[in-house]
Protein backbone atom coordinates (compact mmCIF):
# COMPACT_ATOMS: atom_id res chain seq x y z
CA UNK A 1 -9.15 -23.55 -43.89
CA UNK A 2 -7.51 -24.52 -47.46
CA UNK A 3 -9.04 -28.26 -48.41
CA UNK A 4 -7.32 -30.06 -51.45
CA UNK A 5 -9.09 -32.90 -52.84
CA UNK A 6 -7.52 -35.30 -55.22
CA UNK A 7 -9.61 -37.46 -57.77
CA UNK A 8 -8.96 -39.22 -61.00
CA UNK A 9 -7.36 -42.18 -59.49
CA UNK A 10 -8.47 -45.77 -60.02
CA UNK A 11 -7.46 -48.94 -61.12
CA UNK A 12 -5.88 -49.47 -64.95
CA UNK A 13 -3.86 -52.13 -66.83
CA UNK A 14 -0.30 -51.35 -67.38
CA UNK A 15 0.68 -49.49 -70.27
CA UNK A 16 -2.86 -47.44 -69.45
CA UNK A 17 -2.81 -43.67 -68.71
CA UNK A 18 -4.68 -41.74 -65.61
CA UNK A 19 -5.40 -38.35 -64.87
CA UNK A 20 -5.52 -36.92 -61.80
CA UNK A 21 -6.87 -33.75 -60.66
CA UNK A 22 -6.52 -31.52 -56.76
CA UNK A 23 -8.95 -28.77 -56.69
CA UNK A 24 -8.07 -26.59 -53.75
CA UNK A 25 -10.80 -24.42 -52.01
CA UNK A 26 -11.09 -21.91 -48.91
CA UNK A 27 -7.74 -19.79 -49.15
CA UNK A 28 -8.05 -16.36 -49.23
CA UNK A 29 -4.63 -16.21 -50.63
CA UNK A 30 -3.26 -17.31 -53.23
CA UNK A 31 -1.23 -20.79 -53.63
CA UNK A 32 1.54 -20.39 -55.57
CA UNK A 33 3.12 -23.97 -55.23
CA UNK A 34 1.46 -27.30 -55.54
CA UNK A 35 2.91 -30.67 -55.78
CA UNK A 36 2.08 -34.54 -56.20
CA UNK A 37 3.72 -36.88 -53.79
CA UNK A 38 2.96 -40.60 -54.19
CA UNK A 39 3.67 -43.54 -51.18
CA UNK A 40 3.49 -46.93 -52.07
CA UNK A 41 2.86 -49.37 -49.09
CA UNK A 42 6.18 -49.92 -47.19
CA UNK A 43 7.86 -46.90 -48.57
CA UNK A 44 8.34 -43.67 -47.76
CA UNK A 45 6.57 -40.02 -49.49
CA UNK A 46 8.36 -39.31 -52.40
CA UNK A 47 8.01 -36.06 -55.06
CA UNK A 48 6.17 -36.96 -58.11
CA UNK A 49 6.11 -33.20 -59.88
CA UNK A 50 5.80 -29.82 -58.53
CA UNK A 51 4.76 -26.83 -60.21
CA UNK A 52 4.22 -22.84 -59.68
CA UNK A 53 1.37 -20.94 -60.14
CA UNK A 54 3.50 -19.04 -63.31
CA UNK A 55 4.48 -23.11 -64.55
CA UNK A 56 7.88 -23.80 -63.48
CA UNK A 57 8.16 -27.48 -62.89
CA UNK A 58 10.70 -30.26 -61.50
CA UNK A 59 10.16 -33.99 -61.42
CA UNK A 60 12.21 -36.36 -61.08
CA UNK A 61 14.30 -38.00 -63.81
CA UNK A 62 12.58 -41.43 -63.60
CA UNK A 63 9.63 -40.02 -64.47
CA UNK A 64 10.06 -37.34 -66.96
CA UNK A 65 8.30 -38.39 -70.22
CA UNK A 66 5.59 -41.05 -68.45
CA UNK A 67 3.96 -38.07 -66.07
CA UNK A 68 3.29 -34.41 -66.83
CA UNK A 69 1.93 -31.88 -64.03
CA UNK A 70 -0.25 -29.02 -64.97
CA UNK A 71 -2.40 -26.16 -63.29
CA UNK A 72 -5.77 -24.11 -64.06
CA UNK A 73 -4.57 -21.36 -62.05
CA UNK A 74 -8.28 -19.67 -62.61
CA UNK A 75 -9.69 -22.79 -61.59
CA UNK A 76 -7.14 -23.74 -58.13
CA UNK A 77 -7.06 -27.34 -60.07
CA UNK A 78 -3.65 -29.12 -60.35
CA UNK A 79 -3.40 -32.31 -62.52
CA UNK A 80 -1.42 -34.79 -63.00
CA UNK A 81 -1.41 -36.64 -66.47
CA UNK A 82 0.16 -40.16 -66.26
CA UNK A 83 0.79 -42.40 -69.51
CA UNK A 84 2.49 -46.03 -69.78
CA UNK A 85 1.47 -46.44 -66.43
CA UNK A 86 3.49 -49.73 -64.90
CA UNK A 87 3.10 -51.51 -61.77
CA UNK A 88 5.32 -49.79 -59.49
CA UNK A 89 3.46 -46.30 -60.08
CA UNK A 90 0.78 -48.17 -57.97
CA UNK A 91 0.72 -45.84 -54.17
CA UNK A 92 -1.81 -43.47 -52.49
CA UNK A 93 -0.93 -39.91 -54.46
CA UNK A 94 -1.24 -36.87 -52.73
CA UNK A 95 -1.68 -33.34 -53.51
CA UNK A 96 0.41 -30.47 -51.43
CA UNK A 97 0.05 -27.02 -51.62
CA UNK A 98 1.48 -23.88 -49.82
CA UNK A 99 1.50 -20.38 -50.18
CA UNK A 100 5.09 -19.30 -51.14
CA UNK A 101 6.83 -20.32 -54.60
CA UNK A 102 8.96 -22.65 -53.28
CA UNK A 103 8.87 -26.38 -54.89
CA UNK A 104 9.92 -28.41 -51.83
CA UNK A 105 8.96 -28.91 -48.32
CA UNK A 106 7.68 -28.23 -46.20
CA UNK A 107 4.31 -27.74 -47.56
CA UNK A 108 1.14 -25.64 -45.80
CA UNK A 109 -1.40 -28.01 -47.00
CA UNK A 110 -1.98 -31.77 -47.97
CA UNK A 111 -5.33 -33.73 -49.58
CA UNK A 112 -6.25 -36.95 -48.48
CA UNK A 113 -5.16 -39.03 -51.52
CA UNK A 114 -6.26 -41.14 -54.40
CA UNK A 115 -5.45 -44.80 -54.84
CA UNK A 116 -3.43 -45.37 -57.87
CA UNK A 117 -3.48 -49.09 -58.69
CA UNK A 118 -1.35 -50.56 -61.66
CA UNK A 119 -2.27 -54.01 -62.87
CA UNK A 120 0.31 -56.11 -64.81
C-alpha cells in the first residue's frame, strides 16, 4: 500500500516562505505523477502544482512566481517551495500521487495533509 506523508507545514508571518516536502513509500512501481492540492476551510480542493517524474510541471497562473514544485525522484520526495507567503495561501495541503504521467485527476494516492497557516 503506497503512503504519502506531507511535512514542512506550519505557521509563518506573511511575506515568509515554507517548504514542504511528501515522501512516498511502499509502491513497487514507480510514480510518475505527483501533485499538491491545497483546501482552505469552506472551499473546495484546488491544484497547487503538479509535476512528472522526468519534471514537466503546470500550476496555475496565480501562483507562478510565489510557489515552485520539485521532485528527488531517487528519493520518492516531492516538495513544494513557497515564498511571499500571504494570508489566503493559509488551507490543509495535500500531496497526490498516481502511477501514470498524467497531471490531473483522478489520482491513485493522497497524504493526509499539512496545515499551512498565513498570519497577516
Amino acid at each position: 500500500q503506497v503512503q504519502l506523508v506531507e511535512s514542512g507545514g506550519g505557521l509563518v508571518q506573511a511575506g515568509g516562505s515554507l517548504r514542504l516536502s511528501c515522501a512516498a513509500s511502499g509502491s513497487r512501481f514507480a510514480i510518475n505523477a505527483m501533485g499538491w492540492y491545497r483546501q482552505a476551510p469552506g472551499k473546495q480542493r484546488e491544484l497547487v502544482a503538479a509535476i512528472s517524474s522526468g519534471g514537466n510541471s503546470i500550476e496555475p497562473d496565480s501562483l507562478k512566481g510565489r510557489f515552485t514544485i520539485s521532485r528527488d525522484n531517487a528519493k520518492n520526495t516531492m516538495y513544494l517551495q513557497m515564498n511571499n507567503l500571504k494570508p489566503e495561501d493559509t488551507a490543509v495541503y495535500y500531496c497526490a500521487a498516481r502511477y501514470d504521467y498524467q497531471l490531473r485527476p483522478p489520482w491513485d494516492y493522497w497524504g493526509r495533509g499539512t496545515q499551512v497557516t498565513v498570519s497577516s
